[in-house]
Protein backbone atom coordinates (compact mmCIF):
# COMPACT_ATOMS: atom_id res chain seq x y z
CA UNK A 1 129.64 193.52 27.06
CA UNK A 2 127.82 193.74 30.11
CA UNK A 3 125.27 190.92 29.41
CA UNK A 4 128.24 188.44 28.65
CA UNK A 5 130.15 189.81 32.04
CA UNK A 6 126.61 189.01 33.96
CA UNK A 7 126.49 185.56 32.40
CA UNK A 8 130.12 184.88 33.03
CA UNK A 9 129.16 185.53 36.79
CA UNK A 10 126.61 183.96 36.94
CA UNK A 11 128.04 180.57 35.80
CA UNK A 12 131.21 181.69 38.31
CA UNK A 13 128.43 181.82 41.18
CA UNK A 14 127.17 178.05 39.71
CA UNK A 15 130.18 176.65 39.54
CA UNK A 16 131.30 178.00 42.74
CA UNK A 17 128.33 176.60 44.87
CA UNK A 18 128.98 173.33 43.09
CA UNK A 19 132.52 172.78 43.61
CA UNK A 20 131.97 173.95 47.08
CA UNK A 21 129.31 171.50 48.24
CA UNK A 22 131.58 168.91 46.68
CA UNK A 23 134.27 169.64 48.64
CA UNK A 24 132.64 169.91 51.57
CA UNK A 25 131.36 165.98 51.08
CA UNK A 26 135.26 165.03 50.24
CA UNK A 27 135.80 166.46 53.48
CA UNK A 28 132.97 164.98 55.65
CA UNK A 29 133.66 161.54 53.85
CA UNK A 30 137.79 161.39 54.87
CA UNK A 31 136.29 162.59 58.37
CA UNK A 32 134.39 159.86 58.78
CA UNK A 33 136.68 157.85 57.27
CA UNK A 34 139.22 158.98 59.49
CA UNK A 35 137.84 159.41 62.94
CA UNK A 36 139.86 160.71 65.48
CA UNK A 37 141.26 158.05 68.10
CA UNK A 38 140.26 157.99 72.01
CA UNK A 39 143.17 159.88 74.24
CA UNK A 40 145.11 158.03 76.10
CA UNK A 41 148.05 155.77 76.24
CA UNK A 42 147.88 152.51 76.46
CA UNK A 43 150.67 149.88 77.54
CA UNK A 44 153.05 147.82 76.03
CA UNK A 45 152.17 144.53 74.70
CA UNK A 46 153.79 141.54 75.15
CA UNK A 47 157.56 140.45 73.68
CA UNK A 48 157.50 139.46 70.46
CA UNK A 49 158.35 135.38 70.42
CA UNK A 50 161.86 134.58 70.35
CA UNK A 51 163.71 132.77 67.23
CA UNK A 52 161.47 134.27 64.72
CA UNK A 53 161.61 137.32 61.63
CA UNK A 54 160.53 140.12 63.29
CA UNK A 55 158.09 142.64 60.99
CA UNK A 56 157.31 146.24 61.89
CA UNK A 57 154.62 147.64 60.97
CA UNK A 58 154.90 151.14 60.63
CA UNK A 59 151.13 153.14 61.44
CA UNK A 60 151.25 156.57 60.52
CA UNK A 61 150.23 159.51 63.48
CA UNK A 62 147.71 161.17 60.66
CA UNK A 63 145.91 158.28 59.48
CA UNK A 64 146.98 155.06 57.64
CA UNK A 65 145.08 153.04 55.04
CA UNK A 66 143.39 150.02 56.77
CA UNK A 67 143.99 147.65 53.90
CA UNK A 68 147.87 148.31 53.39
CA UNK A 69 148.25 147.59 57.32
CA UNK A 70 146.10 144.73 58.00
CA UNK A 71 146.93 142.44 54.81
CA UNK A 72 150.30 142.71 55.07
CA UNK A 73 149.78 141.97 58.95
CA UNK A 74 147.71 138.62 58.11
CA UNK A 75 150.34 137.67 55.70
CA UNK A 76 153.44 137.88 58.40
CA UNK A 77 151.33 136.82 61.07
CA UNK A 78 149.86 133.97 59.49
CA UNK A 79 153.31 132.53 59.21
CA UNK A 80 155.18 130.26 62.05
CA UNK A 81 158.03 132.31 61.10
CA UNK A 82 157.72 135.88 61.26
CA UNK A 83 156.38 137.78 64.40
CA UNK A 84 154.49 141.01 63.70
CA UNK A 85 154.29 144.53 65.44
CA UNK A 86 152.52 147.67 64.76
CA UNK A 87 155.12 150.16 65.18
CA UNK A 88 154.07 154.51 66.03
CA UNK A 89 155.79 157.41 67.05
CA UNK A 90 153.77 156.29 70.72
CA UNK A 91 151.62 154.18 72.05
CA UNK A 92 148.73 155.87 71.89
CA UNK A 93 145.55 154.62 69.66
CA UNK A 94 145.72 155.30 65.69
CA UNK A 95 143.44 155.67 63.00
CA UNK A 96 143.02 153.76 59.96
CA UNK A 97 140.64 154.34 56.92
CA UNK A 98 137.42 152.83 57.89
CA UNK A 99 137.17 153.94 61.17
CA UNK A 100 139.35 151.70 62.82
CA UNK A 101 141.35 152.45 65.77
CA UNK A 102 144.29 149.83 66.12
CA UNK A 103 146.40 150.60 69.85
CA UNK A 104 150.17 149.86 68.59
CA UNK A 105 152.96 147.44 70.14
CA UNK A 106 156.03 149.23 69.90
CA UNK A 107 157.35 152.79 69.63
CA UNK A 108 159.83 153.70 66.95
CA UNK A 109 162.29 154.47 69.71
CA UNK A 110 161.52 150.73 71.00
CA UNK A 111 161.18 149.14 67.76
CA UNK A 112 165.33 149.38 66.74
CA UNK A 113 166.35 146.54 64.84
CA UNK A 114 163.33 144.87 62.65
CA UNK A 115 163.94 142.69 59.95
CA UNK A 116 161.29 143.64 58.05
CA UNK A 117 159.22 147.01 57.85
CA UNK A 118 156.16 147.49 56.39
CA UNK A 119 155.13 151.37 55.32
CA UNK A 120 151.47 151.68 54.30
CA UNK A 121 149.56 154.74 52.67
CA UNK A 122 149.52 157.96 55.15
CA UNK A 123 147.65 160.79 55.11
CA UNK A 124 150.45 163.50 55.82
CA UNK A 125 152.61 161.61 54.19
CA UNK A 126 155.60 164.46 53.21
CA UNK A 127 153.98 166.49 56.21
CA UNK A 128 155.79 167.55 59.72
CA UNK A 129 153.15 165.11 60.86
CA UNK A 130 154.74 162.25 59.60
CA UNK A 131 158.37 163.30 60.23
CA UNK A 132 159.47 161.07 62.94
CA UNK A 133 158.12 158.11 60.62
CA UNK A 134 160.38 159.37 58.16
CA UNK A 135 163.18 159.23 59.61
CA UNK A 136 162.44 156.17 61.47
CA UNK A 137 161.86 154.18 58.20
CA UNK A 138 165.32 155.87 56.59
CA UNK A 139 167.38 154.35 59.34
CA UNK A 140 165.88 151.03 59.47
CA UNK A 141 166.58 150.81 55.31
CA UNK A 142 169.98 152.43 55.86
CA UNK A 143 170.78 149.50 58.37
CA UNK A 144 169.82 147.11 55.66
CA UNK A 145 165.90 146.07 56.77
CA UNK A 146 163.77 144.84 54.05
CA UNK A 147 161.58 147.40 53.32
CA UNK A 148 158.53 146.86 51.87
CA UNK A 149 155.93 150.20 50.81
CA UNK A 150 152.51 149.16 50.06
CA UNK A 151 150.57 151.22 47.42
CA UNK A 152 151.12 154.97 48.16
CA UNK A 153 153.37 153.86 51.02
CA UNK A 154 155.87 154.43 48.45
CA UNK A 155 155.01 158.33 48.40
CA UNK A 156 156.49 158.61 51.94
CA UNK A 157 159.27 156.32 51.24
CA UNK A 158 160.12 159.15 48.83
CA UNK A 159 160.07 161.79 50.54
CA UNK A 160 162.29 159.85 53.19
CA UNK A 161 165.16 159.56 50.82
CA UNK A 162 164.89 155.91 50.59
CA UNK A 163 164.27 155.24 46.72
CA UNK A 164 166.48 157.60 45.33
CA UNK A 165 168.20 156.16 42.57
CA UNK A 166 165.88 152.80 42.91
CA UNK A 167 162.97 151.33 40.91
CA UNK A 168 159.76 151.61 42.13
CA UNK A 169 156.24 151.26 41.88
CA UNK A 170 152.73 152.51 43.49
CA UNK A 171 149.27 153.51 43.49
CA UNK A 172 148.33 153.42 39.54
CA UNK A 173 147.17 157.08 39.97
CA UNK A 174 149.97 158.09 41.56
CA UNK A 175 152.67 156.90 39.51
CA UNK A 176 152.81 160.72 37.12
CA UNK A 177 152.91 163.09 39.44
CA UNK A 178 155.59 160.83 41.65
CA UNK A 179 157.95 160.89 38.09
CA UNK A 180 157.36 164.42 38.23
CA UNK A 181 158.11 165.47 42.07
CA UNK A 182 160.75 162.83 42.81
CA UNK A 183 162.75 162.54 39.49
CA UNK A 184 165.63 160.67 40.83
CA UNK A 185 163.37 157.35 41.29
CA UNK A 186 162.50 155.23 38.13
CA UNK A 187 158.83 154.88 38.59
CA UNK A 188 157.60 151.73 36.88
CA UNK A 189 153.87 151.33 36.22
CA UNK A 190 151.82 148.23 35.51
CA UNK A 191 154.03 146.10 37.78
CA UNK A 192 152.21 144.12 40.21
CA UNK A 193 155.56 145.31 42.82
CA UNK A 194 159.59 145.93 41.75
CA UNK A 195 162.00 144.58 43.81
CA UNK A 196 165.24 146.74 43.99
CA UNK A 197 167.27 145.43 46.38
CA UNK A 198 166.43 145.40 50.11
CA UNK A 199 163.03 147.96 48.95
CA UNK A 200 160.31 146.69 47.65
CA UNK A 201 157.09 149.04 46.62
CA UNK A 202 153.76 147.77 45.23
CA UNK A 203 150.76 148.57 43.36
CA UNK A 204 147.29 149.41 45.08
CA UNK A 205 146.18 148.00 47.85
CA UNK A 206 145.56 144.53 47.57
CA UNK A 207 149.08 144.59 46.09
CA UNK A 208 150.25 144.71 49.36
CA UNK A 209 148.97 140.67 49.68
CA UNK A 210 151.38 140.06 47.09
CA UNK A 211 154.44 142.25 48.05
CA UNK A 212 154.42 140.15 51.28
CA UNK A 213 154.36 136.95 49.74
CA UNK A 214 156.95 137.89 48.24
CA UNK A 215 158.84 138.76 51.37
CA UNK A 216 158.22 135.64 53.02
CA UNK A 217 159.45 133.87 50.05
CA UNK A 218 162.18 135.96 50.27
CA UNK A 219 163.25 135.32 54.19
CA UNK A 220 161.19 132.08 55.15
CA UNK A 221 161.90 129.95 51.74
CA UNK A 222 159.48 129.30 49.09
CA UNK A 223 157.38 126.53 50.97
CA UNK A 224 156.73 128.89 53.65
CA UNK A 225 155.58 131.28 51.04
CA UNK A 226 153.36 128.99 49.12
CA UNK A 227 151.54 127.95 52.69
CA UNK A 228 150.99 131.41 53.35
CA UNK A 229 149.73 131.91 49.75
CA UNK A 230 147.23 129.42 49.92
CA UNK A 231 145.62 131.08 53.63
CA UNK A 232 145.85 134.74 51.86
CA UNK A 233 144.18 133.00 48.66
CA UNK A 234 144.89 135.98 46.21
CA UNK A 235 142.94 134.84 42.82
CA UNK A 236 145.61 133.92 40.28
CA UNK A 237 148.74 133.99 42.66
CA UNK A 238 152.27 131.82 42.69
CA UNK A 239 155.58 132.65 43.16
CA UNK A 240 156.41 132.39 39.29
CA UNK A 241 153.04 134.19 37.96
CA UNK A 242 153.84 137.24 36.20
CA UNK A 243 154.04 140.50 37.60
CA UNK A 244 152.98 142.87 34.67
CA UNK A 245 149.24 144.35 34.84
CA UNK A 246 147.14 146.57 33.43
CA UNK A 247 148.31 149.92 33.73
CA UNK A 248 145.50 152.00 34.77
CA UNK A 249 144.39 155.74 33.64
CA UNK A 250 141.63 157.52 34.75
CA UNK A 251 138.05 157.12 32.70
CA UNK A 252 134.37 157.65 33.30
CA UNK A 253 134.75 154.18 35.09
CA UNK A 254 136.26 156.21 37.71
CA UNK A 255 133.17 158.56 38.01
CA UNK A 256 131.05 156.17 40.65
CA UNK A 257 134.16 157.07 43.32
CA UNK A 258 134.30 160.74 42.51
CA UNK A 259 130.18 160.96 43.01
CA UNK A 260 130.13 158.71 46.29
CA UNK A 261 133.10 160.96 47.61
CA UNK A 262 131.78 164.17 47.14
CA UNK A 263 127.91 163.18 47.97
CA UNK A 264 127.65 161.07 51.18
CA UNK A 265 124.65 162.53 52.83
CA UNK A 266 122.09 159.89 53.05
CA UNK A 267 124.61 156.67 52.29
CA UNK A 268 124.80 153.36 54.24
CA UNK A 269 125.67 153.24 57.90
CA UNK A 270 127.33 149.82 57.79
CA UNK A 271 128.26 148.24 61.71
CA UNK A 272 131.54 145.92 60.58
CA UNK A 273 131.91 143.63 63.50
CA UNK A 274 135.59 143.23 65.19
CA UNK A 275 135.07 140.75 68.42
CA UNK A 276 138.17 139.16 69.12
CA UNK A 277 139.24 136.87 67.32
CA UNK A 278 138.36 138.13 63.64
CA UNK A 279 140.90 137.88 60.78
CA UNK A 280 142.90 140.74 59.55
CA UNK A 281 142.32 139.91 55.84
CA UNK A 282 139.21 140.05 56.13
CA UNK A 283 138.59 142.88 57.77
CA UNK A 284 140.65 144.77 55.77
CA UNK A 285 138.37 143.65 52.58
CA UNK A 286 135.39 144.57 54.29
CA UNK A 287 136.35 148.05 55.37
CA UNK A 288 138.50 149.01 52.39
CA UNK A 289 135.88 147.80 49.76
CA UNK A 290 132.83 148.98 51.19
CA UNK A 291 134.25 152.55 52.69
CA UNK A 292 137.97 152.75 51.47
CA UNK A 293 138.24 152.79 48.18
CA UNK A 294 133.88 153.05 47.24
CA UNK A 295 133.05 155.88 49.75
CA UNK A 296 130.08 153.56 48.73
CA UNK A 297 128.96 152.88 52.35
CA UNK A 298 129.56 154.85 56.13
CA UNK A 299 131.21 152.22 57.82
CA UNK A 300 131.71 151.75 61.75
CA UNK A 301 133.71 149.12 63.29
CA UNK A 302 131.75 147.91 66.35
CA UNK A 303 131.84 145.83 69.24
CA UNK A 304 129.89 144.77 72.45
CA UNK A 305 133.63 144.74 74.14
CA UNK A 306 135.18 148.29 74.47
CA UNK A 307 138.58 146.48 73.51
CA UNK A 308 139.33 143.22 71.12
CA UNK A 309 142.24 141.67 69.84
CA UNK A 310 142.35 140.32 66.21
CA UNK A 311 143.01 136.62 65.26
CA UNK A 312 147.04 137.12 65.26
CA UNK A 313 147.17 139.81 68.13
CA UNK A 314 146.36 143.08 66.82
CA UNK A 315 144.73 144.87 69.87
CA UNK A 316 141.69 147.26 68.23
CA UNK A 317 139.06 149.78 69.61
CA UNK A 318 135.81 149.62 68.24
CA UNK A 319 132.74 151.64 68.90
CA UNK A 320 129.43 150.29 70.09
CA UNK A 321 126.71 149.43 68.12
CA UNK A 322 124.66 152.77 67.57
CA UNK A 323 122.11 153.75 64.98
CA UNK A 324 123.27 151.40 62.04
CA UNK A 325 121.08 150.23 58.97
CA UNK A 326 123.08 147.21 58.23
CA UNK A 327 125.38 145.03 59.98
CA UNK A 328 128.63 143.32 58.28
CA UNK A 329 130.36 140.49 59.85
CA UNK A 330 133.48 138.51 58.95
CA UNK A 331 133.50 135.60 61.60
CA UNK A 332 130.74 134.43 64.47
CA UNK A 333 129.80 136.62 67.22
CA UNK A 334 126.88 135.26 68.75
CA UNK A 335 126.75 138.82 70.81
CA UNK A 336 126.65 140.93 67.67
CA UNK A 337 124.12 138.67 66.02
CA UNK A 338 121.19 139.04 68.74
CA UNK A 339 122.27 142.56 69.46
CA UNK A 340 121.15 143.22 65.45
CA UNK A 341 117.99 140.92 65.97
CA UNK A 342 116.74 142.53 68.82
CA UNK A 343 117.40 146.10 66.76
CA UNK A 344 115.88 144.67 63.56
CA UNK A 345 119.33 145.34 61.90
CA UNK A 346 119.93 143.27 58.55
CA UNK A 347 122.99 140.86 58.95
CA UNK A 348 125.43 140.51 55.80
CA UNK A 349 128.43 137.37 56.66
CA UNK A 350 131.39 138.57 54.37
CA UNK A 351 134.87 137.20 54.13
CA UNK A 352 137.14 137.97 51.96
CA UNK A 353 138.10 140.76 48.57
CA UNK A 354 135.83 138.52 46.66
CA UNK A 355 132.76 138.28 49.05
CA UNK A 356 133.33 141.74 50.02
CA UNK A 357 133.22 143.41 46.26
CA UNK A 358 129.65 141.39 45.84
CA UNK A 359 128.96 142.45 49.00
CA UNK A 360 129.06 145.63 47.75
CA UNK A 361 127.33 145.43 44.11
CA UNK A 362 124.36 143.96 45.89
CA UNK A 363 123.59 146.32 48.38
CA UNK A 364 124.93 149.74 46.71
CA UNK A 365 125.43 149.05 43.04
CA UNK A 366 127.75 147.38 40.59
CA UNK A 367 129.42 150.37 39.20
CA UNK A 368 130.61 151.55 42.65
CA UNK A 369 131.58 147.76 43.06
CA UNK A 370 133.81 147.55 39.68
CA UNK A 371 135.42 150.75 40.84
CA UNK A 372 136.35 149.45 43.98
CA UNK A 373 138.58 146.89 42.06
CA UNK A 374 140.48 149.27 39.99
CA UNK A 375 141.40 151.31 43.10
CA UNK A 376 142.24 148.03 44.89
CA UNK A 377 144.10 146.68 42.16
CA UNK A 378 142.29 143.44 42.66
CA UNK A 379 141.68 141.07 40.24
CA UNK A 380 137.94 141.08 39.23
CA UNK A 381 137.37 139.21 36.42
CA UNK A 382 136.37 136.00 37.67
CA UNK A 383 133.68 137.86 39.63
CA UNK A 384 130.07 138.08 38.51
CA UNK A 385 129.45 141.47 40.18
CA UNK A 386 124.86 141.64 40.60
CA UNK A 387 123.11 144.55 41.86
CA UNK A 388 121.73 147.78 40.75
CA UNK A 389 123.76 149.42 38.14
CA UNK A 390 124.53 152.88 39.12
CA UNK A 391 125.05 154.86 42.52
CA UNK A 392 121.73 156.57 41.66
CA UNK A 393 121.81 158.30 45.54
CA UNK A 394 124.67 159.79 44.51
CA UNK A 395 123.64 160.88 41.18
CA UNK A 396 120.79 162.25 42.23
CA UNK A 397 122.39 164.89 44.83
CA UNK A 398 124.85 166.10 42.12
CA UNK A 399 121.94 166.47 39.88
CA UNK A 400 119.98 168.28 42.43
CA UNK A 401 123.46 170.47 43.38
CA UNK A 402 123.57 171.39 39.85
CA UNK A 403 120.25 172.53 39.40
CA UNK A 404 120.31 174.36 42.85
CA UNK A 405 123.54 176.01 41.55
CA UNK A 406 122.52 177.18 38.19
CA UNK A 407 119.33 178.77 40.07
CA UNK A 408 121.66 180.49 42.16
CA UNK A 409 123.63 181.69 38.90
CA UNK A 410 120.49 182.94 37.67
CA UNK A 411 119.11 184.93 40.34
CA UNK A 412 123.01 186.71 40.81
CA UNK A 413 122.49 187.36 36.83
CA UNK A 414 119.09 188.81 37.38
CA UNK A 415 120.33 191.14 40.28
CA UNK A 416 123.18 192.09 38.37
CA UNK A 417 120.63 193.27 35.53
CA UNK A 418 117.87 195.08 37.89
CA UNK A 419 120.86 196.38 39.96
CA UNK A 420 122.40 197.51 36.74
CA UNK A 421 118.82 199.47 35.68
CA UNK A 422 118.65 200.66 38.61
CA UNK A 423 121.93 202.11 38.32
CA UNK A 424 121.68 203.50 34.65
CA UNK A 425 118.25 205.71 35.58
């Protein structure tokens, strides 16, 4: 009896130090992922144009996913039609996954009578953090604002009251244990979005693309929506395309994610470049594809200018180049090019979910790459992903984990035993 209780704590003690180092890399990857913004306030920006849809935005104070503000934001923006603002409880810089710090337009207590807002994935999202979004986002649906909750967006949405007794969709993952905690919804799954409505929710993240295509079709007319679908170029989009796909579950597939998350030590720094001017799509592709939804790659929006403004007006605050071993960018910058040729930094031009997920199977590896499209919900099957096959970096840090944990079970069993002579004489 004692033997098996010394073996039983022993493998305790392994799995113990195991599951502890791997949740200390979760936590050091959503820390760098989610950098804390500069202090400070910052002031308004300028009026919104007259005569046209206006779309909030809605950035969470705990951290928003990049990808579900920025495409969204490119989609609106892009558009003749709509003017776009990002929408906090202040105006005071935000974080988004990625690293990105985005300064925001509006307050909530400014931003009063939107005709469209736009609720991304948060962090805290049923948290005291996120109440005042809450209840911001309830009163703009209850005075009859199309709503539209991009990929887990929909789990705050929720918890704010406004799907109950709706139809809805999100994050493939997500879709159980939403049935479970918010019963009065009718989750749907494998449904590209669900319109119920003045609400619409959508899948993962590149999703989004499509549940805003769908609003402008909605609002600006169907031309308008097929002009913006051709700049967004989502592969296999039109208004009439069906809506049903695949309805993920979790697999070994997933496993590339799960070892990238919990090891990080030792990945990628990767510099993203964000001079004015750069594209929102874009820069969502890179940052959620590489870093997002990979953990493939550290990545670190940077600029030469403490302060840059997107292609459609989205003020950002990047960080300046530092110690990087690559360097990604989406449009020119002549600055950012000699700064990496004078630091002997490699130079990757990316543009675009495509680019981006090739991007990533050639300089980390095509299993982290293929992963990255079933948590992006992005089509991938046009896409001839290259590169080496496994996250072997990765790999080989859980491997070594495990072996330095099942040492560590061994010695405690060995104590246990000499303690337990010891004891007996």
């Amino acid at each position: 009896m004692r033997r098996i209780l010394l073996v039983l704590a022993a493998l305790l003690v392994a799995a113990a130090v195991f599951a502890g180092t791997a949740a200390l890399g979760v936590a050091a990857s959503m820390a760098a992922g989610f950098p804390p913004p500069p202090p400070g306030r910052w002031p308004a920006a300028a009026p919104a144009p007259p005569d046209r849809l206006v779309v909030a935005v809605a950035v969470g104070a705990s951290g928003s996913v990049g990808a579900d503000v920025l495409a969204p934001y490119a989609v609106f923006a892009g558009s003749p039609r709509f003017a776009v603002r990002v929408v906090a409880e202040e105006l005071a810089p935000v974080t988004l996954s990625g690293g990105l710090h985005v300064v925001p337009d509006d307050t909530f207590d400014e931003a009063t009578a939107p005709d469209v807002v736009v609720v991304p994935a948060v962090v805290d999202w049923a948290g005291r953090e996120e109440a005042a979004l809450r209840e911001w986002v309830a009163r703009q649906a209850d005075r009859g604002a199309v709503v539209l909750g991009v990929c887990a967006g929909a789990k705050l949405l929720a918890a704010a009251g406004v799907l109950d007794g709706r139809s809805a969709t999100t994050f493939w993952s997500a879709v159980d244990g939403m049935r479970a905690d918010y019963p009065a919804v009718d989750w749907i799954a494998g449904r590209r979005y669900v319109e119920d409505g003045t609400v619409i929710t959508t899948a993962g993240v590149t999703s989004g693309i499509v549940g805003a295509l769908r609003v402008v079709e909605r609002l600006a007319g169907p031309d308008e929506a097929d002009r913006a679908g051709a700049r967004a170029g989502y592969p296999g989009w039109s208004r009439t395309a069906p809506l049903d796909i695949p309805v993920n579950g979790h697999s070994a597939a997933d496993l590339p994610y799960a070892l990238n998350a919990a090891f990080p030590w030792g990945r990628t720094v990767t510099g993203v470049g964000v001079s004015s001017g750069v594209d929102e799509l874009h820069l969502a592709a890179v940052l959620e594809v590489l870093s997002g939804s990979s953990f493939a790659e550290r990545t670190v929006p940077v600029s030469l200018a403490a302060e840059t403004t997107t292609r459609h007006g989205l003020r950002l605050l990047p960080a300046a180049p530092g110690d990087l071993d690559r360097l990604v960018l989406t449009s020119d910058d002549p600055a950012l090019t000699a700064w990496a040729a004078g630091h002997a930094v490699p130079v990757s031009r990316v543009r675009g979910f495509d680019a981006a997920l090739l991007d990533l199977a050639a300089h980390a590896d095509r299993a982290s790459a293929a992963a990255a499209g079933k948590f992006t919900e992005y089509p991938t099957a046009h896409l001839a992903l290259a590169g080496p096959p496994w996250p072997w970096r990765a790999a080989a840090l859980a491997g070594m984990t495990v072996i330095a944990s099942a040492a560590l079970g061994v010695l405690v069993a060995r104590w246990g035993r000499r303690f337990g002579s010891n004891g007996s004489t």
